[in-house]
N, C-alpha and C. Protein backbone atom coordinates (compact mmCIF):
# COMPACT_ATOMS: atom_id res chain seq x y z
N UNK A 1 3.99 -5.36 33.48
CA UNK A 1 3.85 -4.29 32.51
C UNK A 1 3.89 -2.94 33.22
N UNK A 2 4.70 -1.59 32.59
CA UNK A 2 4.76 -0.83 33.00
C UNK A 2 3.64 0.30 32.71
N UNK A 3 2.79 1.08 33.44
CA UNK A 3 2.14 2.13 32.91
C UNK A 3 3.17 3.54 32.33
N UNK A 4 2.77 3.74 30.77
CA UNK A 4 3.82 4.94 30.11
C UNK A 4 2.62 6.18 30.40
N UNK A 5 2.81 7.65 30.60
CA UNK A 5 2.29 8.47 29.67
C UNK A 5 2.08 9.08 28.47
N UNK A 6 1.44 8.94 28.04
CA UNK A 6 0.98 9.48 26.62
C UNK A 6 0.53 11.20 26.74
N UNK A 7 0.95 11.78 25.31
CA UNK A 7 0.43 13.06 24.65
C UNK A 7 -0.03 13.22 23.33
N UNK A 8 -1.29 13.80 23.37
CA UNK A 8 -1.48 13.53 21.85
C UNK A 8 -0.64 14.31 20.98
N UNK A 9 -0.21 13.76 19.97
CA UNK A 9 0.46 14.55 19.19
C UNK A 9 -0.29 14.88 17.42
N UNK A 10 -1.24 14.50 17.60
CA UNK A 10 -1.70 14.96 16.11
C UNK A 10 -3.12 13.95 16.53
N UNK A 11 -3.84 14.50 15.52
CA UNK A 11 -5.38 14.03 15.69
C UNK A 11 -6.25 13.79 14.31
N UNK A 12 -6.65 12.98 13.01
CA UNK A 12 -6.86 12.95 11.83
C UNK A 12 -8.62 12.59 12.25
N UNK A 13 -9.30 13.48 12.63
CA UNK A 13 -11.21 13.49 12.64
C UNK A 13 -11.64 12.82 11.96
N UNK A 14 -11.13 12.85 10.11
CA UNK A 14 -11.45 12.15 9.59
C UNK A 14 -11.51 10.79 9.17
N UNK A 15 -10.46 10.23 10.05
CA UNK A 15 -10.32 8.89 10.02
C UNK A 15 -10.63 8.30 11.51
N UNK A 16 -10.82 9.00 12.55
CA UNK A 16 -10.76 8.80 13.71
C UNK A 16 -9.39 8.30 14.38
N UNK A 17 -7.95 8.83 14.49
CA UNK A 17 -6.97 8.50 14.14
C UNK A 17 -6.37 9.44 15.05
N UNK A 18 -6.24 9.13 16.24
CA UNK A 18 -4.72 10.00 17.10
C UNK A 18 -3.68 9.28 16.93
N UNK A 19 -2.65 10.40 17.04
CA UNK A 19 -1.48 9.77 16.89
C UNK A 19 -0.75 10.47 18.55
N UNK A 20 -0.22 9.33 19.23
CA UNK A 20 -0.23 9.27 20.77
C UNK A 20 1.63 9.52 20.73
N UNK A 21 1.99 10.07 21.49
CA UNK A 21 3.65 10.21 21.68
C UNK A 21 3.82 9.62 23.39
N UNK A 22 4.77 8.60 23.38
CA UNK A 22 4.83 7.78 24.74
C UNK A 22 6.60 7.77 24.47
N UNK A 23 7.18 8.85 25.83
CA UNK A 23 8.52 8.97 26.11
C UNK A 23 8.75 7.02 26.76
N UNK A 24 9.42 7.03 26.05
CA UNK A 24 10.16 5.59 26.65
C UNK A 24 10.15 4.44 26.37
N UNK A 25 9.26 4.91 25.18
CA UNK A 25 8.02 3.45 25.04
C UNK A 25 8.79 2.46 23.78
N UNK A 26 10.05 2.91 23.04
CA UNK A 26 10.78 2.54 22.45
C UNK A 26 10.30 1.82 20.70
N UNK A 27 11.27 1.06 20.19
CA UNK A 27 10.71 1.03 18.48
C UNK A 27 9.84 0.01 18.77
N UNK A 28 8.73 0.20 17.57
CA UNK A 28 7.70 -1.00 17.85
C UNK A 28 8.22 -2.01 16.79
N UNK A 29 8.21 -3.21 17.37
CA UNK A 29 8.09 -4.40 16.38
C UNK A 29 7.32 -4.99 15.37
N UNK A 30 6.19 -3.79 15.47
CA UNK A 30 5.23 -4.31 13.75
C UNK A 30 5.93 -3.70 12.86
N UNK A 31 5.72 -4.34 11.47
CA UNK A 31 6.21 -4.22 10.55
C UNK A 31 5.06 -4.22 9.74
N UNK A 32 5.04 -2.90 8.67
CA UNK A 32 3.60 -2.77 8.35
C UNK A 32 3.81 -3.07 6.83
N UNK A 33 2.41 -3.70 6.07
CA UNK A 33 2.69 -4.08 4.68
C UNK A 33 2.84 -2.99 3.67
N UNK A 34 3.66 -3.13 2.36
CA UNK A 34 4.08 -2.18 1.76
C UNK A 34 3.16 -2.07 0.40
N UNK A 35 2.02 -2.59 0.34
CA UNK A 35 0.67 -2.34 -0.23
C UNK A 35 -0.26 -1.93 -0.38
N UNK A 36 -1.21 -1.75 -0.65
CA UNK A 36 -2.86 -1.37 -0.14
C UNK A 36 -3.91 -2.50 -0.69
N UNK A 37 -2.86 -3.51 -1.64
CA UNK A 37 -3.74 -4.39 -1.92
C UNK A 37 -4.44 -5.53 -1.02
N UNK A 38 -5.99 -5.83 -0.97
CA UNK A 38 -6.05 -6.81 -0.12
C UNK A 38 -7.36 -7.84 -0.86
N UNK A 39 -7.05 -9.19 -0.69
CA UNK A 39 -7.96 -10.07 -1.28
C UNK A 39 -9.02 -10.19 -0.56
N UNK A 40 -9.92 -10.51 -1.20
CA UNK A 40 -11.24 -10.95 -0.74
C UNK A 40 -10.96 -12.06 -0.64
N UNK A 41 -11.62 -12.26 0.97
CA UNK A 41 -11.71 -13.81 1.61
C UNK A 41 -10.39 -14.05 1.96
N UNK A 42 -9.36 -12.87 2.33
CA UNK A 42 -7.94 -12.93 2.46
C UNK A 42 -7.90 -13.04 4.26
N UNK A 43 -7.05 -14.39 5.13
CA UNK A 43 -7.67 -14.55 6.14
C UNK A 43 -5.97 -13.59 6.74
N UNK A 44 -6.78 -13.15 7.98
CA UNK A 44 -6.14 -12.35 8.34
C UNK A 44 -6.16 -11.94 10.37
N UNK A 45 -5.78 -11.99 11.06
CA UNK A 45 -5.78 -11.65 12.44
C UNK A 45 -6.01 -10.29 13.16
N UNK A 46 -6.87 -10.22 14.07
CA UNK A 46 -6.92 -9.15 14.28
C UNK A 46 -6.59 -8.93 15.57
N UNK A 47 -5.95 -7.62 16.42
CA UNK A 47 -5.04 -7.98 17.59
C UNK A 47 -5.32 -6.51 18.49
N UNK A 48 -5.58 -6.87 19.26
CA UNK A 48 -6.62 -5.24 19.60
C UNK A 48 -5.84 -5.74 21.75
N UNK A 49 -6.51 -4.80 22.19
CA UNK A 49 -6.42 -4.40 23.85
C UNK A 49 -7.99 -4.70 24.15
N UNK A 50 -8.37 -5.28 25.01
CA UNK A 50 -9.64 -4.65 25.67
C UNK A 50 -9.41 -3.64 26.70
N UNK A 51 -10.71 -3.11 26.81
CA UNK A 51 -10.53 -2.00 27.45
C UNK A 51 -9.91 -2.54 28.70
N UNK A 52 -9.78 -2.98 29.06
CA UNK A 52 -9.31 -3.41 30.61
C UNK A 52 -7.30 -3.95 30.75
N UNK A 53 -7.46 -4.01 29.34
CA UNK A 53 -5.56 -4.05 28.86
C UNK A 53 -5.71 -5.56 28.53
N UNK A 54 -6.48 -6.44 28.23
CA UNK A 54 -5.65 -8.03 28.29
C UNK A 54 -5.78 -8.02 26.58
N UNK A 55 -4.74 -8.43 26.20
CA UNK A 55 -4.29 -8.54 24.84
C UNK A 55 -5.79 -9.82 24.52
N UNK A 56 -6.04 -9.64 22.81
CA UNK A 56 -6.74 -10.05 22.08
C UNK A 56 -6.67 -10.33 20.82
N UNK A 57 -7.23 -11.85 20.32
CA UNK A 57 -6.67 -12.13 18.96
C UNK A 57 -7.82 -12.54 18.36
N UNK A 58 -8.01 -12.60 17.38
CA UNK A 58 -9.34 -13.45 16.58
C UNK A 58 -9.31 -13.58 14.91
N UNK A 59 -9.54 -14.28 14.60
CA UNK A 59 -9.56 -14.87 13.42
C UNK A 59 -10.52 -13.97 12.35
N UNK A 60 -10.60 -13.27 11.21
CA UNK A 60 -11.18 -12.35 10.61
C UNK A 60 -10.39 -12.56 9.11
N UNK A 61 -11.46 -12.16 8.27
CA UNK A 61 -10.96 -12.33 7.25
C UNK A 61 -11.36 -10.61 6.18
N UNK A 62 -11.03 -10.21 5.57
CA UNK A 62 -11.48 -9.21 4.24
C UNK A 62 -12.71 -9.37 3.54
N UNK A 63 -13.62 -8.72 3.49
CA UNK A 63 -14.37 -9.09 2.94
C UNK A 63 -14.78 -7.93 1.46
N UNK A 64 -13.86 -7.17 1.07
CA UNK A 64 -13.63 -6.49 0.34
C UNK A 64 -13.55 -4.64 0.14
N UNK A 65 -14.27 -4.08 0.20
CA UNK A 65 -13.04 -2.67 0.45
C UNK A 65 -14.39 -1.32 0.18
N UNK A 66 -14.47 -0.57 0.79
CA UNK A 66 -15.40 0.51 0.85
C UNK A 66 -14.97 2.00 0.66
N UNK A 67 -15.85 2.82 0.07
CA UNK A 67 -15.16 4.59 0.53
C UNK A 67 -16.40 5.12 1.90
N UNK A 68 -16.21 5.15 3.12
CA UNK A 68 -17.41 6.02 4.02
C UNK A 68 -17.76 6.87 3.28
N UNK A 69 -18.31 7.45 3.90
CA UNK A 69 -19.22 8.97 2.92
C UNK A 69 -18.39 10.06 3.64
N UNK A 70 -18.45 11.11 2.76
CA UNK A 70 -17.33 12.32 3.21
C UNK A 70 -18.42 13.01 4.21
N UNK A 71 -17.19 13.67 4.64
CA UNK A 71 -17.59 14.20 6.08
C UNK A 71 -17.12 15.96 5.82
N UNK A 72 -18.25 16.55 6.24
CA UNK A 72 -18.00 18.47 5.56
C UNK A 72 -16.35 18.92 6.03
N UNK A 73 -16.28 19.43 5.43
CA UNK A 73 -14.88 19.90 5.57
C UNK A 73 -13.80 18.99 5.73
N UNK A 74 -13.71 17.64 5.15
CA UNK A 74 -12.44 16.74 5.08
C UNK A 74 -12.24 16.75 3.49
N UNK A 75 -10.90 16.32 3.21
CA UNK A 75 -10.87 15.71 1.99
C UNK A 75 -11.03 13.96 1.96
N UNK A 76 -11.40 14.03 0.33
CA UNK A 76 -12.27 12.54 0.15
C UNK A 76 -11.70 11.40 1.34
N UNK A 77 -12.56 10.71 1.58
CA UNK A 77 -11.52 9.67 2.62
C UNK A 77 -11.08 8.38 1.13
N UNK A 78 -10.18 7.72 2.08
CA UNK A 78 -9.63 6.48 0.93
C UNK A 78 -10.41 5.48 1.09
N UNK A 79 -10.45 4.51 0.25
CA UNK A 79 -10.88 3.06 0.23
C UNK A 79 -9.98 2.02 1.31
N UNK A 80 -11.02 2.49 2.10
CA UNK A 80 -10.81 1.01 3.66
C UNK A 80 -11.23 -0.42 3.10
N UNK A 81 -10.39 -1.27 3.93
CA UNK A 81 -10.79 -2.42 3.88
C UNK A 81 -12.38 -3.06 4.27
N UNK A 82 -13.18 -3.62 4.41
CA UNK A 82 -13.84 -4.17 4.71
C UNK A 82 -13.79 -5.65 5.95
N UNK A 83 -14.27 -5.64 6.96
CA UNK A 83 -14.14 -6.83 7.32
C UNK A 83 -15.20 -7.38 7.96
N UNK A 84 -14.98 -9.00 8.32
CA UNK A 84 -16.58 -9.63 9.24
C UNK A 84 -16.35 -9.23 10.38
N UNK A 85 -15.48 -8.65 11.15
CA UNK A 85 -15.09 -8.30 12.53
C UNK A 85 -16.51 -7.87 13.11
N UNK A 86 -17.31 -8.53 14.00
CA UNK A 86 -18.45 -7.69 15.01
C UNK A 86 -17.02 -6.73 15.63
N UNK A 87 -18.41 -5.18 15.77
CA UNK A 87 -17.84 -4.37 16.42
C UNK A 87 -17.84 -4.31 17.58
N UNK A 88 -17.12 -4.04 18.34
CA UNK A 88 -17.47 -4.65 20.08
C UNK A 88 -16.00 -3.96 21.00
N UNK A 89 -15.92 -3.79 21.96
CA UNK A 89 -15.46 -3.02 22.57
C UNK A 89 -13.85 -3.03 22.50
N UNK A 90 -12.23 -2.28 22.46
CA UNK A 90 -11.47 -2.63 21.93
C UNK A 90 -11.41 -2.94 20.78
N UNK A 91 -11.92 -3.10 19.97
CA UNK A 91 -11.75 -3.55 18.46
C UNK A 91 -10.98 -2.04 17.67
N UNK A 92 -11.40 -1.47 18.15
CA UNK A 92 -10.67 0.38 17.75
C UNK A 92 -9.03 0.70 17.97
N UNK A 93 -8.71 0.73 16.95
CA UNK A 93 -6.70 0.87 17.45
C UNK A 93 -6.17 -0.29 17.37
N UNK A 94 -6.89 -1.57 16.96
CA UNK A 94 -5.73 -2.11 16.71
C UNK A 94 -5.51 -2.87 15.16
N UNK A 95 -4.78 -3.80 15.00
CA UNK A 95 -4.02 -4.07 13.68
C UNK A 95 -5.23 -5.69 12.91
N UNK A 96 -4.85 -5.35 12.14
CA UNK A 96 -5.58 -6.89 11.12
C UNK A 96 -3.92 -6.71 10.81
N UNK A 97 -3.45 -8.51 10.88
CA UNK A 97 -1.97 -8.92 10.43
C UNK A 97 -2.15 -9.80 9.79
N UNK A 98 -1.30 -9.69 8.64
CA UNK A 98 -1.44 -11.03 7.83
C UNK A 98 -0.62 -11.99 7.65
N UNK A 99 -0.46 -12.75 7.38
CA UNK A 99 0.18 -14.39 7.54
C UNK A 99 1.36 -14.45 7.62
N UNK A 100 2.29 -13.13 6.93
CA UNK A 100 3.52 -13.09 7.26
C UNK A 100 4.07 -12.26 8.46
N UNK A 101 2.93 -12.19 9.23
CA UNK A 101 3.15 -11.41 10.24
C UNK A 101 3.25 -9.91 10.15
N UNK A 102 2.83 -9.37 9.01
CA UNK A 102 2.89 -7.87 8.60
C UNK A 102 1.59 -7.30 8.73
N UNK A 103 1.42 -5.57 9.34
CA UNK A 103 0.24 -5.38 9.57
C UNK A 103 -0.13 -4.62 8.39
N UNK A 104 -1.36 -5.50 8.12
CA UNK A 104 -2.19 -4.97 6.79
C UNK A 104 -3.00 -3.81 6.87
N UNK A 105 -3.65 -3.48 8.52
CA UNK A 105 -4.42 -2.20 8.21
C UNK A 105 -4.44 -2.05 9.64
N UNK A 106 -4.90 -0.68 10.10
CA UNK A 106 -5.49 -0.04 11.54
C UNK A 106 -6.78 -0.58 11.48
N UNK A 107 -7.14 -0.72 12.45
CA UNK A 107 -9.01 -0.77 12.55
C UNK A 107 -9.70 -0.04 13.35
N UNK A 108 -10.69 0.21 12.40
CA UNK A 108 -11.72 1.45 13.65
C UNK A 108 -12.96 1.08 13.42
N UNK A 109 -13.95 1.48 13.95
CA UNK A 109 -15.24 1.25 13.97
C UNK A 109 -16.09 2.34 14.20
N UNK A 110 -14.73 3.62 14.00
CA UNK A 110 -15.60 5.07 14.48
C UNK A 110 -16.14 5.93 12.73
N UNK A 111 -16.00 4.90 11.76
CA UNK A 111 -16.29 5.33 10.31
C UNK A 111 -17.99 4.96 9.84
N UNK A 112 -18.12 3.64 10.75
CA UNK A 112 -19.50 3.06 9.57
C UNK A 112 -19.65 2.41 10.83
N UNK A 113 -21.34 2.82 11.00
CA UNK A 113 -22.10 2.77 11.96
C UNK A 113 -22.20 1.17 11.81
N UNK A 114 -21.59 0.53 12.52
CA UNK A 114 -22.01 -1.16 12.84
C UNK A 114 -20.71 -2.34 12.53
N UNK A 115 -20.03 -1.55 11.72
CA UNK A 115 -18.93 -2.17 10.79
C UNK A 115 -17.36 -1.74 11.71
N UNK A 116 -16.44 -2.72 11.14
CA UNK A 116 -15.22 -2.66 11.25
C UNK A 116 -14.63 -2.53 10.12
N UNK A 117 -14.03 -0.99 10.02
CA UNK A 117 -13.22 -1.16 8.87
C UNK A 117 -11.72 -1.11 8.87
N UNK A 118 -10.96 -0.98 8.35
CA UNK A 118 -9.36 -0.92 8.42
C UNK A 118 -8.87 -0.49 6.79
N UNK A 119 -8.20 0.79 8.29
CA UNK A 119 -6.80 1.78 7.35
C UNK A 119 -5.79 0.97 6.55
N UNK A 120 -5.48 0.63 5.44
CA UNK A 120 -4.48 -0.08 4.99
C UNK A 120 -3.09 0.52 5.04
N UNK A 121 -2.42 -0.26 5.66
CA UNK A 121 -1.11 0.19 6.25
C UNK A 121 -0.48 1.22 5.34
N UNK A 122 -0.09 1.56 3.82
CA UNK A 122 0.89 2.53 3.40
C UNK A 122 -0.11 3.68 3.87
N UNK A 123 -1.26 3.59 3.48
CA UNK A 123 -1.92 5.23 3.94
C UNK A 123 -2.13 5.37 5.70
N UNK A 124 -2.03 4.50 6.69
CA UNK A 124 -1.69 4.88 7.53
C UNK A 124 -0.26 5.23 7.66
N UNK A 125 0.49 4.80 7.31
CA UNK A 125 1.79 5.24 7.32
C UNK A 125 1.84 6.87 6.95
N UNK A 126 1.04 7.18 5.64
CA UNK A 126 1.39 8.57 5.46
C UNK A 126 0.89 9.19 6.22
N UNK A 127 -0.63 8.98 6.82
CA UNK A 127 -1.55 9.50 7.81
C UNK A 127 -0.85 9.96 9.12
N UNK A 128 0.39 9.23 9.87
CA UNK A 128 0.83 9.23 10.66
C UNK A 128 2.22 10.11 10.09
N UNK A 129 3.06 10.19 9.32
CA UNK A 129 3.59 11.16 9.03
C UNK A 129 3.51 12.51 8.86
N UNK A 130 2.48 12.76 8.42
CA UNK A 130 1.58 14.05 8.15
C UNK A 130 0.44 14.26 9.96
N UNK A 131 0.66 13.65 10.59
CA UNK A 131 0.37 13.41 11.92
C UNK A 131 1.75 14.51 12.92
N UNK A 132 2.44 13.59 12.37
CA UNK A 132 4.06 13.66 13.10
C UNK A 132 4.39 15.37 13.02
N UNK A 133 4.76 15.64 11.74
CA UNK A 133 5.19 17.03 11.11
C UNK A 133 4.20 17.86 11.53
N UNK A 134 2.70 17.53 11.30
CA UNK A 134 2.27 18.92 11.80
C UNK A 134 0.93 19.04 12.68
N UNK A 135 0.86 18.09 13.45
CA UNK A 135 0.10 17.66 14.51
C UNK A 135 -1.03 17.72 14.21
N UNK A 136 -1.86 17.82 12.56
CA UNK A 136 -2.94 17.72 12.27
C UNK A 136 -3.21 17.46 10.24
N UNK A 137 -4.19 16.97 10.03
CA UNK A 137 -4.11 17.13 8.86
C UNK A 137 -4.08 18.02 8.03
N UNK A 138 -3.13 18.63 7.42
CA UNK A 138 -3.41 19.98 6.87
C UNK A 138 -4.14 19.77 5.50
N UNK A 139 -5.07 20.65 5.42
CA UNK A 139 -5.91 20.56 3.77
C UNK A 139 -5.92 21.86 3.25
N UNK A 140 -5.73 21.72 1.74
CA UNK A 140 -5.85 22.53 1.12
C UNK A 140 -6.96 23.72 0.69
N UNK A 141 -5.98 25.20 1.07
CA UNK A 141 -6.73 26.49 1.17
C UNK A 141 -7.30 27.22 -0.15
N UNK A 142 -8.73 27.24 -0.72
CA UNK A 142 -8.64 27.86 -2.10
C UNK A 142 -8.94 29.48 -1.67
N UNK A 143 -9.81 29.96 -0.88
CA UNK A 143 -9.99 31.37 -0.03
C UNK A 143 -11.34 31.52 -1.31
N UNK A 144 -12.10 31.13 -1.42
CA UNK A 144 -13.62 31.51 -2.20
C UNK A 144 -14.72 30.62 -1.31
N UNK A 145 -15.50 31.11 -1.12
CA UNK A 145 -17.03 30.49 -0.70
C UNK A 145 -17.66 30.65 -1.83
N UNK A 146 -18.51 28.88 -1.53
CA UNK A 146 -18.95 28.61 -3.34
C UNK A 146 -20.70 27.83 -3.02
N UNK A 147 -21.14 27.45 -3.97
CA UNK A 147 -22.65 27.10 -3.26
C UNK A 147 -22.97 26.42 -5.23
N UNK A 148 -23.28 25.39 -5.25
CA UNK A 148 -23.77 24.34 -5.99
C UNK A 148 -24.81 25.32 -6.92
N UNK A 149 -24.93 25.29 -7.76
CA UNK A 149 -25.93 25.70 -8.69
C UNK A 149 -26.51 25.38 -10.33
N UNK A 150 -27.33 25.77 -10.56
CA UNK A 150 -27.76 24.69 -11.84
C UNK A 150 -28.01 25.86 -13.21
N UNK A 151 -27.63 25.16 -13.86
CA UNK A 151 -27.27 26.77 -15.11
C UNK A 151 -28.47 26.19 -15.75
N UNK A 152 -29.04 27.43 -16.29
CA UNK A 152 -30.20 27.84 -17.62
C UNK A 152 -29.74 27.26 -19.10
N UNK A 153 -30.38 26.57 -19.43
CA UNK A 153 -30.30 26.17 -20.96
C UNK A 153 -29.27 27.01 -21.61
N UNK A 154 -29.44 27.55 -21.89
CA UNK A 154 -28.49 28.91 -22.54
C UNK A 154 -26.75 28.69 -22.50
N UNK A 155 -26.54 27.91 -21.13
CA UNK A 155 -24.99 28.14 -20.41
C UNK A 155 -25.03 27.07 -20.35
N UNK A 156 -25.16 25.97 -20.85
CA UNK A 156 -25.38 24.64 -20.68
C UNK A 156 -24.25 23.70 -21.59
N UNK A 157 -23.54 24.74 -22.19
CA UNK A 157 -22.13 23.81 -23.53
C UNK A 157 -20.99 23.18 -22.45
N UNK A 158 -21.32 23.07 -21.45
CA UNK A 158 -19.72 22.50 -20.65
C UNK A 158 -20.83 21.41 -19.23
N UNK A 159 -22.01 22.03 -19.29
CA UNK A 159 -22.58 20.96 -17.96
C UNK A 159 -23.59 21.32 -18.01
N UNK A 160 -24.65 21.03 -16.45
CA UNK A 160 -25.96 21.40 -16.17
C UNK A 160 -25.84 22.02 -14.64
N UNK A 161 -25.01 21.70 -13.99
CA UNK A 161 -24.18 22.14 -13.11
C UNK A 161 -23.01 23.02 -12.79
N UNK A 162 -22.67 23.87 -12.09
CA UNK A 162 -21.46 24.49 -11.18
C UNK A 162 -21.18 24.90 -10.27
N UNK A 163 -20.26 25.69 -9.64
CA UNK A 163 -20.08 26.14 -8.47
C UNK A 163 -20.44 27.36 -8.88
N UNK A 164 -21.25 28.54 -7.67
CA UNK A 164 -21.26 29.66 -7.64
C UNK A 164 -19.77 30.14 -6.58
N UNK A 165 -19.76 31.14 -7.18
CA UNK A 165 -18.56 32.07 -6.07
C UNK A 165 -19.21 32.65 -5.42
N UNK A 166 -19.41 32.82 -4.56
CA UNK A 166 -20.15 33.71 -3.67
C UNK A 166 -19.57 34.84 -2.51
N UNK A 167 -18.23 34.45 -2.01
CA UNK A 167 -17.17 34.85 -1.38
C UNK A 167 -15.60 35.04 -1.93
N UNK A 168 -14.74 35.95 -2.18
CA UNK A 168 -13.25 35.39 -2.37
C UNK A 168 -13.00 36.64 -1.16
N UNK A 169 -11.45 35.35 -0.52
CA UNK A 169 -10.48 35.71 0.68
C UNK A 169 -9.74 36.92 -0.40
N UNK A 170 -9.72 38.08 0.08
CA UNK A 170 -8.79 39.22 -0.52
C UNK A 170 -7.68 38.75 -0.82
N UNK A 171 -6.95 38.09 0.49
CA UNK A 171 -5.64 37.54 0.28
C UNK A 171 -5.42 36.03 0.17
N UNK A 172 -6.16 35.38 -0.34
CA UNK A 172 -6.20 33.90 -0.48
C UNK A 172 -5.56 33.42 -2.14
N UNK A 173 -5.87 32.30 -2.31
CA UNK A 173 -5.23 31.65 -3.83
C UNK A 173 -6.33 32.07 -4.88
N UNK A 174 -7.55 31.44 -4.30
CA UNK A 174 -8.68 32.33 -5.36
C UNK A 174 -8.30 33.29 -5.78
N UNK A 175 -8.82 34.43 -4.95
CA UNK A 175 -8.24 36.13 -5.41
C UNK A 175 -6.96 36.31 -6.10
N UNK A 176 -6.09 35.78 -5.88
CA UNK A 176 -4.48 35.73 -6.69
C UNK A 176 -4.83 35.23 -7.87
N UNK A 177 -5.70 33.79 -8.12
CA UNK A 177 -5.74 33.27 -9.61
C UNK A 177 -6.95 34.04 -10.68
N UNK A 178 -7.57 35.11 -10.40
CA UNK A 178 -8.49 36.14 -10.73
C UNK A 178 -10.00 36.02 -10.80
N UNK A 179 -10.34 34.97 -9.05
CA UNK A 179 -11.66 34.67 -9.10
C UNK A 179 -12.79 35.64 -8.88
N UNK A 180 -13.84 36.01 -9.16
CA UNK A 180 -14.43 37.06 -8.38
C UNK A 180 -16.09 36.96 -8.00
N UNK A 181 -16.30 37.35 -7.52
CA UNK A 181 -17.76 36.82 -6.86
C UNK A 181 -18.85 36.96 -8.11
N UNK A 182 -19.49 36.23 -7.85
CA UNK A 182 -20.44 36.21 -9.55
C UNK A 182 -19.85 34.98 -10.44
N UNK A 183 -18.69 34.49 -10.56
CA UNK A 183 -18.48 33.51 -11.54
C UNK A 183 -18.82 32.18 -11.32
N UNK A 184 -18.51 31.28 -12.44
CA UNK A 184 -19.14 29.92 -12.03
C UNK A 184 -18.22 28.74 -12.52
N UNK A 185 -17.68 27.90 -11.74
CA UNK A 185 -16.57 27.27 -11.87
C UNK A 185 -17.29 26.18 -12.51
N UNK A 186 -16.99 25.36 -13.85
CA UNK A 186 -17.58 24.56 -13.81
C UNK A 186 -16.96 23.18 -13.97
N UNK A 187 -15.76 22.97 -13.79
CA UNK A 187 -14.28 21.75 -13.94
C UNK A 187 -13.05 22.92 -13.56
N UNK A 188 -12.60 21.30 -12.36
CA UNK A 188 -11.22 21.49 -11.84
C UNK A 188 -10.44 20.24 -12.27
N UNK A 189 -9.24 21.12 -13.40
CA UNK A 189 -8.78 19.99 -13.63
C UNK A 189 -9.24 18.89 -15.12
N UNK A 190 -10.60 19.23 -15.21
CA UNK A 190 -11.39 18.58 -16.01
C UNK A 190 -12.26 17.99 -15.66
N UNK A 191 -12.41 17.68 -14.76
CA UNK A 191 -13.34 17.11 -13.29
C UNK A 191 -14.63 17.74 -13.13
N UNK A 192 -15.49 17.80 -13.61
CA UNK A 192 -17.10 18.52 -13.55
C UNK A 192 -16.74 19.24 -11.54
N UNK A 193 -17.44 20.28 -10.94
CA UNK A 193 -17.95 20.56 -10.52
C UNK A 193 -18.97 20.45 -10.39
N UNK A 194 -19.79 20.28 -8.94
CA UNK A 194 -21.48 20.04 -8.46
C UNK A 194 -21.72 20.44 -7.79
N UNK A 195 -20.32 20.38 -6.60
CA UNK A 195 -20.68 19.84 -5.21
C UNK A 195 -19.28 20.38 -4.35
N UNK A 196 -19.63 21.77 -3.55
CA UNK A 196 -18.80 21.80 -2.53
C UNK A 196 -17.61 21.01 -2.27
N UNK A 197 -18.02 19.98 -1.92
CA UNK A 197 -16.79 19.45 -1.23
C UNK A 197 -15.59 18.84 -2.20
């Protein structure tokens, strides 16, 4: 085996997710599944490096599918797989494959303190595209600072809850769509407001 160098080329925090660029290193032969669906009790392989490089396989199955808890300043994370995988060293970066030899998800263990979970392959796929193009996740800019607040009886015909404005960017999307400090957002979309994130 040859040693390649690597550069990172994009980095997703929120998933714990570099995406590594290796001159030479040529097309890879996984073939990733074109789903996100996965069964419970669906048996499945998992194929990782130890730290020391000797390839690794083990028998693992689904045990059904989770959201982590959001993390300040990401957008929502997706529904990971679930699995019995003990977490244990190498288990991070590599693939759960399933019977047709297609990889069903990434796996990490840097989401949920004790657990192995796994990226299901189409959203790693996009994860890594949006990796590729712009070497990080880009998220969406509204330009207002906002802070959770609870309305008085009185203001109460749409919720019990909203966002305060507390900040708008002069030159941001807020300020353009005619937000101004003092108001109170209370649905995006139709979607109640509560909660920052």
């Amino acid at each position: 085996e040859a040693a390649l160098d690597a550069t990172v080329a994009g980095r997703d925090e929120s998933l714990d997710l570099a995406l590594l660029r290796v001159p030479g290193l040529g097309p890879s032969p996984l073939t990733l599944a074109d789903n996100e669906d996965a069964d419970v009790a669906q048996l499945v392989v998992a194929v990782a490096r130890t730290w020391q490089g000797d390839l690794m396989g083990r028998l693992a199955s689904v045990t059904g599918t989770t959201c982590p808890q959001r993390r300040w300043r990401t957008e929502p994370l997706p529904s990971l797989l679930r699995t019995d995988l003990a977490a244990g060293r190498g288990v991070s970066g590599g693939v759960l494959v399933d019977a047709e030899g297609h990889v069903r998800a990434w796996l990490t263990t840097g989401l949920s303190r004790g657990s192995v979970l796994g990226l299901p392959a189409p959203l790693l796929a996009a994860r890594v595209a949006r990796l590729a193009q712009h070497g990080r996740i880009r998220r969406g800019y509204i330009g207002v600072a906002i802070q959770p607040v609870l309305l008085p009886p009185a203001q109460q015909a749409h919720g019990t809850q909203g966002l305060l404005v507390s900040g708008v960017d002069a030159t941001g999307p807020g300020s353009t769509a005619g937000l101004f400090v003092g108001d109170v957002l209370l649905a995006a979309d139709t979607a109640p407001l509560s909660d920052p994130g």
